[in-house]
Protein backbone atom coordinates (compact mmCIF):
# COMPACT_ATOMS: atom_id res chain seq x y z
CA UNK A 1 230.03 123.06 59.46
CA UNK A 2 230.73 125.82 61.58
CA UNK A 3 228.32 124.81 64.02
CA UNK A 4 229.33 121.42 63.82
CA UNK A 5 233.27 122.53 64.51
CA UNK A 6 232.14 124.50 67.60
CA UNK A 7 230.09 121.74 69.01
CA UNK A 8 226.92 123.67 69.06
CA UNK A 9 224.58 120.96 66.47
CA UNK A 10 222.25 118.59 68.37
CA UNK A 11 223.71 114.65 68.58
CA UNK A 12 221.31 113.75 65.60
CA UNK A 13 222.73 116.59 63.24
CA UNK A 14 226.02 116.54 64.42
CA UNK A 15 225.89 112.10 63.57
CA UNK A 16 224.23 113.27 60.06
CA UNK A 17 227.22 115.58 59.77
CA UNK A 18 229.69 113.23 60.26
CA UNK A 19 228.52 111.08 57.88
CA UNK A 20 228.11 113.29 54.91
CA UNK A 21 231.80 114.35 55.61
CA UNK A 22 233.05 110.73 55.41
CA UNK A 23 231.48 110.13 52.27
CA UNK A 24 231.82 113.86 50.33
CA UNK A 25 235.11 114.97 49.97
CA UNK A 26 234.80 118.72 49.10
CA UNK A 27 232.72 119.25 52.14
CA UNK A 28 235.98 117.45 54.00
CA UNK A 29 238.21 119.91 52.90
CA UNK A 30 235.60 122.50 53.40
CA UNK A 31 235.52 121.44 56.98
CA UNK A 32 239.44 120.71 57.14
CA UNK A 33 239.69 124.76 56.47
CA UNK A 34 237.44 125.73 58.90
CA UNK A 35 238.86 123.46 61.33
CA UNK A 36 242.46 125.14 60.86
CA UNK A 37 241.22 128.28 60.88
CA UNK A 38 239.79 127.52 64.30
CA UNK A 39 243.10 126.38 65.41
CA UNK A 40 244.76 129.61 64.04
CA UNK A 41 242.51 131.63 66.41
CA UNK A 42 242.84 129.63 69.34
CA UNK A 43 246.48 129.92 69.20
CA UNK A 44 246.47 133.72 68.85
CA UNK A 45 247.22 135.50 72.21
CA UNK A 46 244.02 136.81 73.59
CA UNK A 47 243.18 140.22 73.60
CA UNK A 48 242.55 141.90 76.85
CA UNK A 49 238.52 143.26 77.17
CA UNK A 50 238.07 147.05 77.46
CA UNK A 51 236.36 148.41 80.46
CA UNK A 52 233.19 149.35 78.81
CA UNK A 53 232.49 145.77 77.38
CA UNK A 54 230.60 144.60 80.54
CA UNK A 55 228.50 147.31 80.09
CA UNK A 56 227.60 146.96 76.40
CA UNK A 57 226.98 142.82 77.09
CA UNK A 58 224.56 143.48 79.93
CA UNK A 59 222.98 146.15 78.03
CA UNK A 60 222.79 143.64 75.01
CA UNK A 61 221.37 140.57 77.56
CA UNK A 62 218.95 143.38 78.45
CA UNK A 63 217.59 143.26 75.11
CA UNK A 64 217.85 139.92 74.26
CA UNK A 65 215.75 139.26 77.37
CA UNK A 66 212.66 142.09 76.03
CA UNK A 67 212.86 140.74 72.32
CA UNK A 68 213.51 136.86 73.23
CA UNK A 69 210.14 135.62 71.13
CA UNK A 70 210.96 137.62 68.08
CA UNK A 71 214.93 136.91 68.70
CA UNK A 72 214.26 132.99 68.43
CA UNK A 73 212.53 133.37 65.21
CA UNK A 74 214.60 135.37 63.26
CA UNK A 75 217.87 133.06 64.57
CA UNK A 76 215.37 130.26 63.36
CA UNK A 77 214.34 131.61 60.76
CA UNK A 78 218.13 131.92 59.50
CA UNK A 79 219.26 128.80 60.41
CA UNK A 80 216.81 127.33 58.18
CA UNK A 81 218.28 129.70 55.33
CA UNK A 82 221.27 128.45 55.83
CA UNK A 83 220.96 124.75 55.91
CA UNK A 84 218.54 125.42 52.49
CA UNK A 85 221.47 127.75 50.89
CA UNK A 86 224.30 125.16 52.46
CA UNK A 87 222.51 121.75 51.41
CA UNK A 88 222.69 121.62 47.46
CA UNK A 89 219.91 119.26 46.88
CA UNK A 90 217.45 121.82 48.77
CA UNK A 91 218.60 124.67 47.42
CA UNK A 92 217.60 123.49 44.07
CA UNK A 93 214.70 122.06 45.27
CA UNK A 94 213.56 125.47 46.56
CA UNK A 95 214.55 127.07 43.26
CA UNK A 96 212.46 124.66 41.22
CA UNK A 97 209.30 125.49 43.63
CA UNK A 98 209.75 129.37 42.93
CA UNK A 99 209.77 128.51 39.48
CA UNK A 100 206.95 126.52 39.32
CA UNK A 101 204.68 129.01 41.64
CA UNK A 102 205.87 131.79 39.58
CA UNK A 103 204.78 130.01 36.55
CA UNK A 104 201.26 128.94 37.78
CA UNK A 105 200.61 132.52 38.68
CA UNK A 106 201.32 134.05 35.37
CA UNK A 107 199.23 131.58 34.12
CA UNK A 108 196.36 132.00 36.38
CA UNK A 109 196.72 135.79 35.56
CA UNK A 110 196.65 135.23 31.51
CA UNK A 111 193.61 132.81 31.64
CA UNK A 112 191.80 135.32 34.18
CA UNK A 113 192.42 138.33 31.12
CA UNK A 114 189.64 137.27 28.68
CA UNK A 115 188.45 140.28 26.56
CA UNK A 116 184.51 141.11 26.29
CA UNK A 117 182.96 142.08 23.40
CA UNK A 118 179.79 144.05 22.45
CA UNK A 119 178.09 141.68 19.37
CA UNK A 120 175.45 143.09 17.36
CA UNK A 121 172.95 140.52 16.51
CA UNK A 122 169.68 142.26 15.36
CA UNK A 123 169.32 141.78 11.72
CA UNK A 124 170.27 145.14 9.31
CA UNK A 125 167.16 145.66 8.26
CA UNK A 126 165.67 146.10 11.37
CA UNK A 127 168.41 148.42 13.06
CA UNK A 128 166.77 151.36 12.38
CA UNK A 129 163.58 151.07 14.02
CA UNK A 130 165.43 149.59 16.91
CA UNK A 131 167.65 152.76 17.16
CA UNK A 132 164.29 154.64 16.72
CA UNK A 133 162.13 152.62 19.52
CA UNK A 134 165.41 152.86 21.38
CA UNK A 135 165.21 156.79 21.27
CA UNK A 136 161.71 156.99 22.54
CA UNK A 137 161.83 154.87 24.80
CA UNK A 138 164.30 156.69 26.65
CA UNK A 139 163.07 159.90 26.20
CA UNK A 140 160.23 159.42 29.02
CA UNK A 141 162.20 157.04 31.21
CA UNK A 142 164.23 158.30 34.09
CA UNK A 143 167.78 156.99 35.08
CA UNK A 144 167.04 153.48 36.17
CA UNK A 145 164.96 152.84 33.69
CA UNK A 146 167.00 153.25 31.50
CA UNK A 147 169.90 151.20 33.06
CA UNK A 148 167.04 148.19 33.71
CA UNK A 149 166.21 149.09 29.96
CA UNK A 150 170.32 148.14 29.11
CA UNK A 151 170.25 144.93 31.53
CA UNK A 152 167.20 143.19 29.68
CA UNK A 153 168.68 144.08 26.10
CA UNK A 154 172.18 142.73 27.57
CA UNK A 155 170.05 138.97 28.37
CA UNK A 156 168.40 139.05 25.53
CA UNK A 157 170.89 139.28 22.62
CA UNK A 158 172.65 136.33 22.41
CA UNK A 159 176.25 136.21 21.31
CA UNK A 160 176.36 135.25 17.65
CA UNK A 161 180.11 133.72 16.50
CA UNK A 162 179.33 134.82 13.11
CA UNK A 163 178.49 138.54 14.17
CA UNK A 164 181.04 141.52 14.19
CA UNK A 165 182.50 142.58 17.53
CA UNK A 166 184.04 145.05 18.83
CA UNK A 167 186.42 145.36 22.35
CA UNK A 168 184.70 147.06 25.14
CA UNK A 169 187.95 148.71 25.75
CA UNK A 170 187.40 151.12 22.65
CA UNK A 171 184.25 152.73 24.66
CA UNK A 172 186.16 152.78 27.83
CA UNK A 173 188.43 154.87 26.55
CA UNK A 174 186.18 157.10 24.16
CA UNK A 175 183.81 157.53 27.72
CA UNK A 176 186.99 158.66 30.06
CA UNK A 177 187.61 161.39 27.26
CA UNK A 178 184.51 162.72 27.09
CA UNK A 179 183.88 166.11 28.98
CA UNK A 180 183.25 167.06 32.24
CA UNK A 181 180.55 169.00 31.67
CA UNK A 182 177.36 169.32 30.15
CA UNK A 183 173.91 167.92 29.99
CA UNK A 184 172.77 164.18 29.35
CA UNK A 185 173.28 163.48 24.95
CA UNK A 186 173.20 160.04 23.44
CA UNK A 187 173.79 159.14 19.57
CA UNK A 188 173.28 156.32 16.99
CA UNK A 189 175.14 155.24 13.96
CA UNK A 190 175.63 152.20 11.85
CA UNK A 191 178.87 150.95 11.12
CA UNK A 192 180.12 148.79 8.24
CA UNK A 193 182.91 146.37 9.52
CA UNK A 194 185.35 145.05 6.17
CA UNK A 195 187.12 141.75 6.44
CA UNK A 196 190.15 143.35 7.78
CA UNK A 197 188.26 144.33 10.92
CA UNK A 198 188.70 148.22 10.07
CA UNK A 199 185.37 150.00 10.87
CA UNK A 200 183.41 153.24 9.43
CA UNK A 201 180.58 155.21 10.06
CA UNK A 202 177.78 154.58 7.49
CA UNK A 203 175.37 156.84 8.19
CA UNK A 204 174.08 158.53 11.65
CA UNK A 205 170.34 157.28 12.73
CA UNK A 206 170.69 159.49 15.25
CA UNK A 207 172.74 163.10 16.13
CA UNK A 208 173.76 163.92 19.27
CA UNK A 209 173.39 167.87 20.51
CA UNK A 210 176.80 168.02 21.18
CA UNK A 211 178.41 166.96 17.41
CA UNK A 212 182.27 167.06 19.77
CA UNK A 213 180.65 163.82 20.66
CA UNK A 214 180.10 161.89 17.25
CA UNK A 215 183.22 163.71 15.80
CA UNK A 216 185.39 162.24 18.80
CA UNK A 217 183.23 158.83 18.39
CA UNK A 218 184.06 158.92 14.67
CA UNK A 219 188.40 158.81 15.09
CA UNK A 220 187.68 156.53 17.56
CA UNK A 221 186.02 154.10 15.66
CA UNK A 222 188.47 154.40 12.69
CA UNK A 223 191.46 153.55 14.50
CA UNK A 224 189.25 150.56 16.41
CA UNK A 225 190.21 147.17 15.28
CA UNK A 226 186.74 145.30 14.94
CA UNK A 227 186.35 141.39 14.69
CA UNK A 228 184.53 141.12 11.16
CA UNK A 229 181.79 138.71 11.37
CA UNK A 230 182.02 135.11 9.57
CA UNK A 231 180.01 133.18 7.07
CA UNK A 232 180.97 129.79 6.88
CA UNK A 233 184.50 130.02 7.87
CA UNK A 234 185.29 132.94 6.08
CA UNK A 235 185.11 136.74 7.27
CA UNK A 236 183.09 139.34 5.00
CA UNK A 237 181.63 142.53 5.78
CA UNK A 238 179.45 143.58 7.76
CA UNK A 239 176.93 146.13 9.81
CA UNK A 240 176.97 147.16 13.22
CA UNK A 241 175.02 149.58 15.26
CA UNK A 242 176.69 151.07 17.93
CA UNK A 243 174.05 153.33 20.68
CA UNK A 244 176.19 155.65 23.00
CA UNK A 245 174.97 157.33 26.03
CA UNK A 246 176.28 160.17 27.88
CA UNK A 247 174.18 160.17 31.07
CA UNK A 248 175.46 162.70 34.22
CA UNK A 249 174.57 161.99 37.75
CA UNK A 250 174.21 164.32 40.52
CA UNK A 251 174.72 163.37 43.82
């Protein structure tokens, strides 16, 4: 309305203006205000300029001048700002798009979180001689054998509903705690998961040379909460073998 009061809107605006004020009567006394305070400022006395005004507006036209492109954006970009924050039905408009973005992106972001899980599907009578053939096999493989050896087992096992499970996170946190230092050490135990999904150790196919390792393992896994595995509906308990690795490379 400012604009509008000055003369400095387009005809098309300025028509749109006028129309909205005929109709809306707080924007009329909105404008009424303005409109006196305009005349209360005309009628002041005018001030006389100091000298060094000339001097500041030429060195300001100076700028203006270097900085016109970014200059007309930001005045554009600000006149749009206004007419969203002075027009109520954009305003809220804009506020209900923020919304909905904002929404859409938390929910893209919780459906992208989805939780892996390592399932144990070999049968408990045969874990043992798989932890065994396991061990041997990679006792006389190198490095990426062994990692081709973890890729095939990975396609291979299929993911069982009814089989316990346990969050990856568990072993991403026992690995960054494990030290520095060292040589290459793996270990294999077999653990019973109850119908609460609390887990223990049963009993150790294989030790590890350094026992920090299965000690450290062991309060990890007691704290762990497990998925228990289900028989027709219901959850019972269960066994699990769990292989860990501690491999170093050199560069």
């Amino acid at each position: 309305m400012s604009e509008y009061c000055d003369g400095a809107l387009d005809a098309d605006t300025a028509v749109q203006v006028s129309q909205h004020l005929s109709r809306c009567l707080r924007c009329r006394r909105e404008f009424n205000a303005i409109s006196a305070l305009h005349d209360k400022l005309n009628s002041l006395d005018r001030a006389q300029a100091p000298e060094y005004l000339h001097t500041l507006v030429q060195s300001r036209l100076t700028s203006i001048s270097r900085d016109r492109g970014s200059v007309r954006l930001r005045n554009e970009l600000e006149r749009r700002w206004s007419l969203i924050r002075t027009t109520e039905s954009r305003w809220y408009l804009t506020r209900a798009a923020g919304t909905v973005m904002a929404c859409i992106f938390f929910i893209l972001i919780a459906v992208s979180i989805s939780p892996s899980y390592n399932h144990a599907s070999a049968a408990a009578n045969e874990w043992s001689a798989l932890a065994q053939n396991y061990v041997q096999l990679q006792a006389g493989q190198n490095l990426l054998s062994r990692l081709r050896w973890f890729s095939a087992k990975a396609h291979k096992a299929p993911a069982l509903k009814s089989d316990p499970a346990i969050n990856d996170l568990y072993f991403l946190y026992y690995g960054q705690n494990v030290a520095q230092g060292g040589k290459d050490d793996a270990f294999s135990v077999v653990t019973e998961v109850d119908r609460n999904g609390s887990a223990k150790i049963q009993y150790v196919l294989d030790h590890p040379e350094d026992e920090t390792l299965l000690n450290n393992f062991n309060e990890m896994i007691t704290i762990a909460r497990c998925r228990p595995a289900s028989e027709n509906g219901e959850a019972v308990s269960s066994l699990m073998l769990l292989v860990f690795n501690k491999i170093f490379v050199y560069d």
